[in-house]
C-alpha atoms as a PDB file:
ATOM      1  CA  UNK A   1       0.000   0.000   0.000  1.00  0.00           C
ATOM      2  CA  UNK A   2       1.485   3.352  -1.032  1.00  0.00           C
ATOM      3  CA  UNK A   3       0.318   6.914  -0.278  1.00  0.00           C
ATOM      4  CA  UNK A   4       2.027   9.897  -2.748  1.00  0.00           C
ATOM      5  CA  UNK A   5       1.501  13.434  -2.890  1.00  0.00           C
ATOM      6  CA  UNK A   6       0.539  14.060  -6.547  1.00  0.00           C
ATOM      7  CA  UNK A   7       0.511  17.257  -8.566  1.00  0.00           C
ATOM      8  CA  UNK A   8      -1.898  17.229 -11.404  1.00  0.00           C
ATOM      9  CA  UNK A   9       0.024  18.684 -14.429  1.00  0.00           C
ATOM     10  CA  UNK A  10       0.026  19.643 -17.964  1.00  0.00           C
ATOM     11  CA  UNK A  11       2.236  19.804 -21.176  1.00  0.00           C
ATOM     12  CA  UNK A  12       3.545  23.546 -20.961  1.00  0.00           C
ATOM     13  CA  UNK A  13       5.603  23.506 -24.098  1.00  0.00           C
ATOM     14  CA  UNK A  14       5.533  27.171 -24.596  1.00  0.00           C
ATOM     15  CA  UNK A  15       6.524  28.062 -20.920  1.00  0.00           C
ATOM     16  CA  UNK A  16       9.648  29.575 -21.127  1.00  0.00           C
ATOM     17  CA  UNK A  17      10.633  31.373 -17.808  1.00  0.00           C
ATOM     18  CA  UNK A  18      12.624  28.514 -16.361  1.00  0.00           C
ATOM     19  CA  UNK A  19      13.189  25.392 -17.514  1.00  0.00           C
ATOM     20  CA  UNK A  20      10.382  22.852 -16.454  1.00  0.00           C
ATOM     21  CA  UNK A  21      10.025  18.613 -17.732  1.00  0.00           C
ATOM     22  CA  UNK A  22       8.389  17.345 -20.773  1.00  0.00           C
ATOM     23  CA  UNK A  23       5.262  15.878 -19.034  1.00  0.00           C
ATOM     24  CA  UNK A  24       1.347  15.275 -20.837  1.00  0.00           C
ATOM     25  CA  UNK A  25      -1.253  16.892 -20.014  1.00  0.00           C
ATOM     26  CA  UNK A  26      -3.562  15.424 -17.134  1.00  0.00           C
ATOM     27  CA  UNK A  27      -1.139  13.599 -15.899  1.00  0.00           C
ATOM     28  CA  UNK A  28       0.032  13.453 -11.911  1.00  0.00           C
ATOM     29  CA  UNK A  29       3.947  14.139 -10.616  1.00  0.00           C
ATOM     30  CA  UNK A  30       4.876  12.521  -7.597  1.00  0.00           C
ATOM     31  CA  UNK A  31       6.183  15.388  -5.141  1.00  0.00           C
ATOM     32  CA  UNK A  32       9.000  14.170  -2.878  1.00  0.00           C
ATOM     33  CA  UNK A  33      12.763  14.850  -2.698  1.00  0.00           C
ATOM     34  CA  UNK A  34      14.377  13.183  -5.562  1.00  0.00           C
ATOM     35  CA  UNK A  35      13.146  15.087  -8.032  1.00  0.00           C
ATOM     36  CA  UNK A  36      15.487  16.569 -10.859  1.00  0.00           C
ATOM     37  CA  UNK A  37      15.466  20.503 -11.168  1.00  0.00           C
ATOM     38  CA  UNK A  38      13.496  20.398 -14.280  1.00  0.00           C
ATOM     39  CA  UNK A  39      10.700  18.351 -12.246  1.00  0.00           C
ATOM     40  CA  UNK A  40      11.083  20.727  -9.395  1.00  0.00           C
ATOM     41  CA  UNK A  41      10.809  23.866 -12.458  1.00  0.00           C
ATOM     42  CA  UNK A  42       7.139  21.819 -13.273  1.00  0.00           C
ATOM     43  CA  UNK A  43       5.768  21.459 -10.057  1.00  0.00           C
ATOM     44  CA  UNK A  44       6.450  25.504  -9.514  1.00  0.00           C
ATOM     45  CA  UNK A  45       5.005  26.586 -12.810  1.00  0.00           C
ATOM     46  CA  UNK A  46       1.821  24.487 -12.084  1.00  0.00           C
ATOM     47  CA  UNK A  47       1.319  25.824  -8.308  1.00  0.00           C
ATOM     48  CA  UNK A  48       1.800  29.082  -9.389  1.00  0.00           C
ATOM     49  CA  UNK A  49      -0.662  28.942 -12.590  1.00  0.00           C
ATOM     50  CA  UNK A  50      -3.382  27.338 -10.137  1.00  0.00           C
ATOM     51  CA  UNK A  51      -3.265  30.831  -8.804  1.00  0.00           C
ATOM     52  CA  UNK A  52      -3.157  32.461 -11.434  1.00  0.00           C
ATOM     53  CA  UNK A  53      -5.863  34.840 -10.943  1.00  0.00           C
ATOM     54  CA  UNK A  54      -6.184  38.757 -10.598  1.00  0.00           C
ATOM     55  CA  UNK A  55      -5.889  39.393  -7.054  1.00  0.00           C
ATOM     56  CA  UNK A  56      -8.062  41.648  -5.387  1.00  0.00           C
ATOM     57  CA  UNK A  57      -6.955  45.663  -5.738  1.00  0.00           C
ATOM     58  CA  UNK A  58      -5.560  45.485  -2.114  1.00  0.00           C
ATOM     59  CA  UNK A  59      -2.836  43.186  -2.893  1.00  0.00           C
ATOM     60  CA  UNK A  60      -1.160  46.295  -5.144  1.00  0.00           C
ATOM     61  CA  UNK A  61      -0.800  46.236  -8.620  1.00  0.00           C
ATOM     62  CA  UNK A  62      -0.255  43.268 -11.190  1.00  0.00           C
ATOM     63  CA  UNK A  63       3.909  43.912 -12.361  1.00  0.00           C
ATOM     64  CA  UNK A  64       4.317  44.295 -16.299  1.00  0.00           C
ATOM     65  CA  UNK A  65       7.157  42.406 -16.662  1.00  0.00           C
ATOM     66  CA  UNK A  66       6.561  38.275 -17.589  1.00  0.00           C
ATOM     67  CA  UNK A  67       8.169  36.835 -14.612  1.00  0.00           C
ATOM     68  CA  UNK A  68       6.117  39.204 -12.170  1.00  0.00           C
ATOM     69  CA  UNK A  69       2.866  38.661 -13.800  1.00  0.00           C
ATOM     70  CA  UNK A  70       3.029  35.193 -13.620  1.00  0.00           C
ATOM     71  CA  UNK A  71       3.967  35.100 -10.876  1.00  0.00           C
ATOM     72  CA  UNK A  72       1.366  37.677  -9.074  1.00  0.00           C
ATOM     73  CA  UNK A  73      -1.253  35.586  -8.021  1.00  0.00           C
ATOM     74  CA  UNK A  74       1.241  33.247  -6.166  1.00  0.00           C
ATOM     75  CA  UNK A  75       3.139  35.737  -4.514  1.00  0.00           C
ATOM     76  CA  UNK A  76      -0.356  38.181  -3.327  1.00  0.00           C
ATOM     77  CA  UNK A  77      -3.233  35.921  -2.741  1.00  0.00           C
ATOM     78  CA  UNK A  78      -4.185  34.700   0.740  1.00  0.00           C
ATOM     79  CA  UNK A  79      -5.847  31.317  -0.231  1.00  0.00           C
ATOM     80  CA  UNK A  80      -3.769  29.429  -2.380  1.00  0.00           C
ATOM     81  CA  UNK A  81      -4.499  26.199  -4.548  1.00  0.00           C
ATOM     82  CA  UNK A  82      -2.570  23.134  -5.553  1.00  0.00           C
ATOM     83  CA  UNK A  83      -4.293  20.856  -8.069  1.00  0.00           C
ATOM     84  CA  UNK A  84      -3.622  17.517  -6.635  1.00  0.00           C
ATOM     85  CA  UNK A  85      -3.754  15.086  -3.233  1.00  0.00           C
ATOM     86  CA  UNK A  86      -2.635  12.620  -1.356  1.00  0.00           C
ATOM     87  CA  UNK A  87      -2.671   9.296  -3.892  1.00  0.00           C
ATOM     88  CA  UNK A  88      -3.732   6.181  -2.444  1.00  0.00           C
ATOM     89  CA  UNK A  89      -2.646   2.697  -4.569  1.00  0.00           C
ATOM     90  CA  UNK A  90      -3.166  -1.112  -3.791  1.00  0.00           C
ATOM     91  CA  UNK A  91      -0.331  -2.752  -5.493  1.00  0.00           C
ATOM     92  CA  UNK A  92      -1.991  -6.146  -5.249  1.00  0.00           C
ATOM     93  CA  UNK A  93      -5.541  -5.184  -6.815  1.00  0.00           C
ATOM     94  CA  UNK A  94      -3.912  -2.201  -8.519  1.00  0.00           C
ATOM     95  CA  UNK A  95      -6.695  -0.374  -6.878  1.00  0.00           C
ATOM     96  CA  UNK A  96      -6.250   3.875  -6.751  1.00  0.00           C
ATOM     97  CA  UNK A  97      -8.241   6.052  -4.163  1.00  0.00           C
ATOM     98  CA  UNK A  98      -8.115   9.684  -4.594  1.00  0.00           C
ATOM     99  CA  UNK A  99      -6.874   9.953  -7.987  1.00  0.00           C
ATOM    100  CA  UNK A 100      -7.394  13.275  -7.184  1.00  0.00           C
ATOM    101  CA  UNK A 101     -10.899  15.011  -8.396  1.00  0.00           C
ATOM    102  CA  UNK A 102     -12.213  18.336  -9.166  1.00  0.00           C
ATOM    103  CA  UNK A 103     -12.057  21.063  -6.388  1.00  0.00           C
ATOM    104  CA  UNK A 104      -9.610  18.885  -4.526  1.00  0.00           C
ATOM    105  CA  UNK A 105      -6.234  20.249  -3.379  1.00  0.00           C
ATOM    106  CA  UNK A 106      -2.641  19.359  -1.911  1.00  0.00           C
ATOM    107  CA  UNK A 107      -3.371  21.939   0.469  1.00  0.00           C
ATOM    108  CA  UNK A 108      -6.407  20.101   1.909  1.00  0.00           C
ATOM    109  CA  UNK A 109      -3.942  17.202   2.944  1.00  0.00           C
ATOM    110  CA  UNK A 110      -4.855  17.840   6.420  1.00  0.00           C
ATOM    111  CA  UNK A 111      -8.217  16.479   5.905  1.00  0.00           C
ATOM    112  CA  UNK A 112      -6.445  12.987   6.296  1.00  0.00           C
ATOM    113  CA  UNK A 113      -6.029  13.653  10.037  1.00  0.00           C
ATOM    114  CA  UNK A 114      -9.569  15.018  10.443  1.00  0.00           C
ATOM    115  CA  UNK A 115     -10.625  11.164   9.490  1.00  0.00           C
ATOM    116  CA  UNK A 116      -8.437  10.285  11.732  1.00  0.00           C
ATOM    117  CA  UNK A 117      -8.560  12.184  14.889  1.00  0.00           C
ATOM    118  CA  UNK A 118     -11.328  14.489  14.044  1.00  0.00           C
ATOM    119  CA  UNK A 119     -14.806  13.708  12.661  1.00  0.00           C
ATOM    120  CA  UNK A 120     -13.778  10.726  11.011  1.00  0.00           C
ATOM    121  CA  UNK A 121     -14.850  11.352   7.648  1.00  0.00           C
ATOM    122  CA  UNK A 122     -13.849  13.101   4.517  1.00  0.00           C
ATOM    123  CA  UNK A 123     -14.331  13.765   1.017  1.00  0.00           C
ATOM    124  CA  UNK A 124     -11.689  14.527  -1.584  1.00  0.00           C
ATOM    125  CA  UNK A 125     -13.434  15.746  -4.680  1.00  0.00           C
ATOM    126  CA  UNK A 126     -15.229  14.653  -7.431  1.00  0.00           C
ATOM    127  CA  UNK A 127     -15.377  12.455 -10.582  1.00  0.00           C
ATOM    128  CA  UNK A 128     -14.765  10.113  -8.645  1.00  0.00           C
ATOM    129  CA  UNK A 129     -16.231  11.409  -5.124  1.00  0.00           C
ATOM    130  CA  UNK A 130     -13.435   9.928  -3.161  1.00  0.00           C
ATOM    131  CA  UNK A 131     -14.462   9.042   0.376  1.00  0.00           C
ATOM    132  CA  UNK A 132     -12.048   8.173   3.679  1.00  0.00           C
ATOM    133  CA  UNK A 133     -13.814   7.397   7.001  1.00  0.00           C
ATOM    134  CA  UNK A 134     -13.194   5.866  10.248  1.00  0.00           C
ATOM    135  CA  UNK A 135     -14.854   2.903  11.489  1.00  0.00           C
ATOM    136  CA  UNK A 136     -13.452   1.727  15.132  1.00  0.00           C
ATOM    137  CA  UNK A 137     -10.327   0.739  14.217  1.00  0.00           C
ATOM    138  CA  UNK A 138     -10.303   1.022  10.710  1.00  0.00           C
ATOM    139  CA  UNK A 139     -10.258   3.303   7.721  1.00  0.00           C
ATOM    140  CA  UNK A 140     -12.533   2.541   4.999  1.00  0.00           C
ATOM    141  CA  UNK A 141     -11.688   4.360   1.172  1.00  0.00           C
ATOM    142  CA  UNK A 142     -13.946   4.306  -1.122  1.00  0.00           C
ATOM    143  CA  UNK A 143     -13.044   5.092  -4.202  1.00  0.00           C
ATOM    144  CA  UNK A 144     -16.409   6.529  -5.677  1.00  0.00           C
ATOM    145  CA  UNK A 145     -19.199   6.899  -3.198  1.00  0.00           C
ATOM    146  CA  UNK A 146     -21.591   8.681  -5.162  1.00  0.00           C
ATOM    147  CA  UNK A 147     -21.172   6.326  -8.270  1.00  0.00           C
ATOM    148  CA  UNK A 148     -22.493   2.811  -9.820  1.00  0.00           C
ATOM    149  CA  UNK A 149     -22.998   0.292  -6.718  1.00  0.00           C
ATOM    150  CA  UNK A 150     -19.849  -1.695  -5.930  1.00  0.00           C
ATOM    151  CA  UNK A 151     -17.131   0.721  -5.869  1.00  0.00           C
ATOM    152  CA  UNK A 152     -13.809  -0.704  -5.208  1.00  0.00           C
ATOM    153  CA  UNK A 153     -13.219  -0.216  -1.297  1.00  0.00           C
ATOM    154  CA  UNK A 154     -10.409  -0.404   0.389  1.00  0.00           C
ATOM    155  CA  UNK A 155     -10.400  -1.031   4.455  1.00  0.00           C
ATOM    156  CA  UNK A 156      -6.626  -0.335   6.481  1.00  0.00           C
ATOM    157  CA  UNK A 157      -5.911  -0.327  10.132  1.00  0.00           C
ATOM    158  CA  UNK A 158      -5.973   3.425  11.434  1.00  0.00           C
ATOM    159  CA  UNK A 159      -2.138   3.278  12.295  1.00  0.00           C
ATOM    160  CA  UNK A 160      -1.245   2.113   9.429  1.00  0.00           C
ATOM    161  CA  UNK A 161      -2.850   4.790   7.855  1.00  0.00           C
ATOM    162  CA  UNK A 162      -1.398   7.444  10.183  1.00  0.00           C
ATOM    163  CA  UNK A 163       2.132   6.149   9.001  1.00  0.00           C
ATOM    164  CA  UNK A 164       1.014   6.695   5.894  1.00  0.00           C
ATOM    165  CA  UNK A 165      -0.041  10.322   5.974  1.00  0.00           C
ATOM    166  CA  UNK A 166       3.344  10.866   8.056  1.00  0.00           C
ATOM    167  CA  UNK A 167       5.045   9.432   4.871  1.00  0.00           C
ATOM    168  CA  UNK A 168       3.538  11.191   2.349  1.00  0.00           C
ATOM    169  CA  UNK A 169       3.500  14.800   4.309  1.00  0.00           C
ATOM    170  CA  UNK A 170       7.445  14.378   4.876  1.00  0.00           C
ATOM    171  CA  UNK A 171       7.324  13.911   0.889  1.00  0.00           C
ATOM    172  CA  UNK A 172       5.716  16.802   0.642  1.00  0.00           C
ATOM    173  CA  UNK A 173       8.070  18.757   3.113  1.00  0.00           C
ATOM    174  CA  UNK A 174      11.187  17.814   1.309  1.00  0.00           C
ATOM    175  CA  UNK A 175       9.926  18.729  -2.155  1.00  0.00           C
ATOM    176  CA  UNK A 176       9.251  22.161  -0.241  1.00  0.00           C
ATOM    177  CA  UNK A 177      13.523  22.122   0.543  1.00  0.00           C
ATOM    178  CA  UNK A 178      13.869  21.040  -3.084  1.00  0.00           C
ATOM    179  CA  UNK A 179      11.556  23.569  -4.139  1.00  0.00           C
ATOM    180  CA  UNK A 180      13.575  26.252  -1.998  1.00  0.00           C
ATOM    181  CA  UNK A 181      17.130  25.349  -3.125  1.00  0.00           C
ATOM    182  CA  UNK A 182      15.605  25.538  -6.583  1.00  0.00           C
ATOM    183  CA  UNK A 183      14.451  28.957  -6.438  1.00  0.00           C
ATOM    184  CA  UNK A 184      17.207  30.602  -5.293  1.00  0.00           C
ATOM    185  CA  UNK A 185      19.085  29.654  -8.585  1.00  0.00           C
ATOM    186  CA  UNK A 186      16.464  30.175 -10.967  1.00  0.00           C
ATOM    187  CA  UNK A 187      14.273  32.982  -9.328  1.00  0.00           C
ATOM    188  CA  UNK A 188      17.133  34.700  -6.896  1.00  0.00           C
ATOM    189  CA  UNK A 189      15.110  37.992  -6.836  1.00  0.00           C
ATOM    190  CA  UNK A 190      11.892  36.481  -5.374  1.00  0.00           C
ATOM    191  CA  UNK A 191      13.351  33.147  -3.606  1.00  0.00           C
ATOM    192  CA  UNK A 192      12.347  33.433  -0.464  1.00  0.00           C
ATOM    193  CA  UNK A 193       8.641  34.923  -1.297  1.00  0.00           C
ATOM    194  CA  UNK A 194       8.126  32.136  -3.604  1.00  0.00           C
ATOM    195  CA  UNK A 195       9.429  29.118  -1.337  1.00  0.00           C
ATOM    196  CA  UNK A 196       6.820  30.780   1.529  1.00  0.00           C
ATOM    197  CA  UNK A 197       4.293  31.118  -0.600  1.00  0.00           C
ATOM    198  CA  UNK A 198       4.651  27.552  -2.101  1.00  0.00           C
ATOM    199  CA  UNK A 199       4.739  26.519   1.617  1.00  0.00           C
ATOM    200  CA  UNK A 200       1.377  28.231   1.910  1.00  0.00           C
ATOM    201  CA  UNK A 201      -0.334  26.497  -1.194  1.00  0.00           C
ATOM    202  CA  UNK A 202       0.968  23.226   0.838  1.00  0.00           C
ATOM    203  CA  UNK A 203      -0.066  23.970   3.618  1.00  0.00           C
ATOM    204  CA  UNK A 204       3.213  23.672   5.230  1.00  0.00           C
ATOM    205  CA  UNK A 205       5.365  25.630   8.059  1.00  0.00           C
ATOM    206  CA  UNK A 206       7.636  27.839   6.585  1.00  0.00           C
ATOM    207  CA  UNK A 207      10.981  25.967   5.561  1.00  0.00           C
ATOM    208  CA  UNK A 208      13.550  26.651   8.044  1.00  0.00           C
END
């Protein structure tokens, strides 16, 4: 059983303000720490075109200049989004639970410890409606609760699910130290606003 932190992604061949991977569209990159720099360059063009947006006139003016504008929304807006989850695969059935659905985010990955110390139950998205909760002793996934009877389920003891949050959040954290190391050589000018604001979108502490 294997829990990842995936980042839904795209083919950006025309991006051109660092270099980023060759990668198709709709497909997922694993976040963790042994990425290459050109994953790493991805995974920071994709956060910051989730948030993409015009942020409200408080947050100052949008910069002219390509780098800034791009990277605006990032950099100025208080709730940030990263198109992905926590990934969920049963090597033996090949079974996947939250292949991560609309209006679900990395930054919701605290919703895993809500199910388990919390109310007990979440939902991650849609198409499929992804479902974790707790029952005694055990976690029960199903992978599509609102869908055709007989959805695949999966049922693990909590603490083994509780290692594998722990897992899959350190993966997180040590893309974040990737991600940091990477900006200062490719964005030195806005390094450390970009690694806290990425930190943000994770919903992560700071990196130290």
């Amino acid at each position: 059983m294997v829990m990842q932190a995936v980042l839904e992604i795209y083919a950006a061949d025309d991006f051109a303000l660092w270099p980023v991977g060759e990668h198709e569209s709709y497909g997922y990159l694993v976040l963790n720490g042994e990425l290459t720099p050109a994953e790493v360059g991805t995974a920071v063009m994709r956060i910051a075109d989730c948030n993409d947006f015009e942020p409200e006139e408080e947050h100052g003016p949008c910069p002219t200049d390509p780098l800034g504008t791009f990277l605006h929304g990032l950099l100025t807006m208080p709730d940030l989004f990263a198109a992905g989850g926590f990934r969920v695969t049963d090597s033996t059935t090949d079974t996947v639970f939250v292949e991560p659905g609309c209006c679900n985010g990395l930054e919701t990955w605290r919703d895993w410890l809500d199910v388990l110390d919390g109310s007990g139950c979440s939902s991650f998205g849609h198409d499929p409606s992804s479902v974790a909760e707790r029952v005694g002793d055990v976690v029960r996934l199903t992978l599509d609760a609102h869908g055709p009877a007989g959805s695949p389920v999966i049922e693990l003891p909590v603490d083994q699910v509780r290692t594998l949050v722990a897992s899959a959040r350190q993966d997180v954290q040590d893309f974040l130290g990737l991600a940091g190391t990477w900006a200062e050589q490719h964005l030195p000018a806005h390094a450390a606003a970009v690694t806290a604001a990425l930190a943000r979108a994770l919903d992560l502490a700071p990196a130290p």
